[in-house]
Protein backbone atom coordinates (compact mmCIF):
# COMPACT_ATOMS: atom_id res chain seq x y z
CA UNK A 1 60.39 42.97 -53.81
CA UNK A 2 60.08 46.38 -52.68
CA UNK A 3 56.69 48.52 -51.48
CA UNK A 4 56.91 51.60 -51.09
CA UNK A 5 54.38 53.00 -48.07
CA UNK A 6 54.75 56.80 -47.82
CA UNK A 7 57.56 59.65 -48.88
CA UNK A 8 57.58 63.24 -47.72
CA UNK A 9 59.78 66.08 -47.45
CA UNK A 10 60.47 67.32 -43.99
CA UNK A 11 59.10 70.52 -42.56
CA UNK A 12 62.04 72.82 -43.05
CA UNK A 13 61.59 75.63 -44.64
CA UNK A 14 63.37 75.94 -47.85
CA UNK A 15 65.42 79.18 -47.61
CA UNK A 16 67.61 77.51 -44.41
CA UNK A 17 70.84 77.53 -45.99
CA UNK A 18 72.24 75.67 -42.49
CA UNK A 19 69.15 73.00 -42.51
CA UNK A 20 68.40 71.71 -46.25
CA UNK A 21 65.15 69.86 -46.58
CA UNK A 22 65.05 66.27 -46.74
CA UNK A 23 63.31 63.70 -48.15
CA UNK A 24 62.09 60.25 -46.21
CA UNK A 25 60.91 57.32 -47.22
CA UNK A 26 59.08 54.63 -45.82
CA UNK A 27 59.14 51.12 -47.75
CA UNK A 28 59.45 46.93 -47.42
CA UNK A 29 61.95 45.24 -49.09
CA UNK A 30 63.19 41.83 -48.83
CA UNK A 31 66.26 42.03 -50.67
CA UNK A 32 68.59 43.58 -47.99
CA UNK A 33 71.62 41.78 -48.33
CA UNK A 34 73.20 40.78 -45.13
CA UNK A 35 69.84 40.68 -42.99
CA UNK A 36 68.88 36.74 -44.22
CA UNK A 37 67.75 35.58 -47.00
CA UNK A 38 63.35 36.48 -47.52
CA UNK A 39 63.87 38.20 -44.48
CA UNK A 40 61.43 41.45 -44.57
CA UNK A 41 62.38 44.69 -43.62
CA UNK A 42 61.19 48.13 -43.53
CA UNK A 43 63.73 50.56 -45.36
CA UNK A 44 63.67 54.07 -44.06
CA UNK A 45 65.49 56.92 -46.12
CA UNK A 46 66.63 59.70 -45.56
CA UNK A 47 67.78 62.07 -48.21
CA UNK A 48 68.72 66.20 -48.99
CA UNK A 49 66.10 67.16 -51.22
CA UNK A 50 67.41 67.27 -54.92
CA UNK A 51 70.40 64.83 -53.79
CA UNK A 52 68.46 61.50 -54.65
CA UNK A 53 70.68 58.53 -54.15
CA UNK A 54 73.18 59.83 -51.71
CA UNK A 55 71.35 59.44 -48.54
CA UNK A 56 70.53 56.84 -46.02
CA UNK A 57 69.12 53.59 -45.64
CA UNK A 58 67.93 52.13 -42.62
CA UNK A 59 66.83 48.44 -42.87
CA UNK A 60 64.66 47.99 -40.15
CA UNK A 61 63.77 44.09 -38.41
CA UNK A 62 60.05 44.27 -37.17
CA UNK A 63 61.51 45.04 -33.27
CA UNK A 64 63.89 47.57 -34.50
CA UNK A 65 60.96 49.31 -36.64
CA UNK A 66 58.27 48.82 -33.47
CA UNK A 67 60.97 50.48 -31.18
CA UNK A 68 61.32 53.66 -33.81
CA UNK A 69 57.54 53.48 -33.63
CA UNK A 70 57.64 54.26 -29.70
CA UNK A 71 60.24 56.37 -29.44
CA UNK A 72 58.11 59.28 -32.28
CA UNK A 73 55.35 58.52 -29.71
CA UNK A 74 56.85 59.13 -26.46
CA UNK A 75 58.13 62.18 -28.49
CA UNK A 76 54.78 63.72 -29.76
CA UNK A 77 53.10 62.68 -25.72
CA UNK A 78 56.60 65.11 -24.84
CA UNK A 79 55.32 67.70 -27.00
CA UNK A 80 51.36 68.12 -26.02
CA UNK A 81 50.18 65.77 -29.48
CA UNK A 82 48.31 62.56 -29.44
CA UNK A 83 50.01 60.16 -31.35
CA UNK A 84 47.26 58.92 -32.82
């Protein structure tokens, strides 16, 4: 099984030959081998734009995903934007 949530590009701008854009990609899977069998995860991706397939998958455990969840927080509090 696999659900995908939400997918953007990041907020680079496109002529940045130094900083390509990237995709990400927020989904659930339960087919992540090596994290237990039924086990559900959330997959985060992270890819250049135009270079499907050759990015990165994070497989995520509910505590591992919760943490990431704080951590953009406690960085948009940092920056003067509600979190929501």
């Amino acid at each position: 099984m696999r659900r995908s949530i939400d997918d953007s590009t990041d907020d680079h701008r496109a002529d940045e030959d130094d900083r390509p854009p990237a995709n990400w990609a927020v989904a659930i899977i339960d087919d992540c081998e090596g994290c237990g069998e039924g086990e559900l995860r959330i997959a985060l991706t992270l890819e250049e734009v135009g270079r499907s397939g050759y990015g990165l998958v994070a497989h995520l455990a509910p505590a591992t995903a919760r943490r990431m969840r704080v951590a953009i927080a406690a960085a948009l509090r940092e920056i003067g934007e509600p979190p929501d």
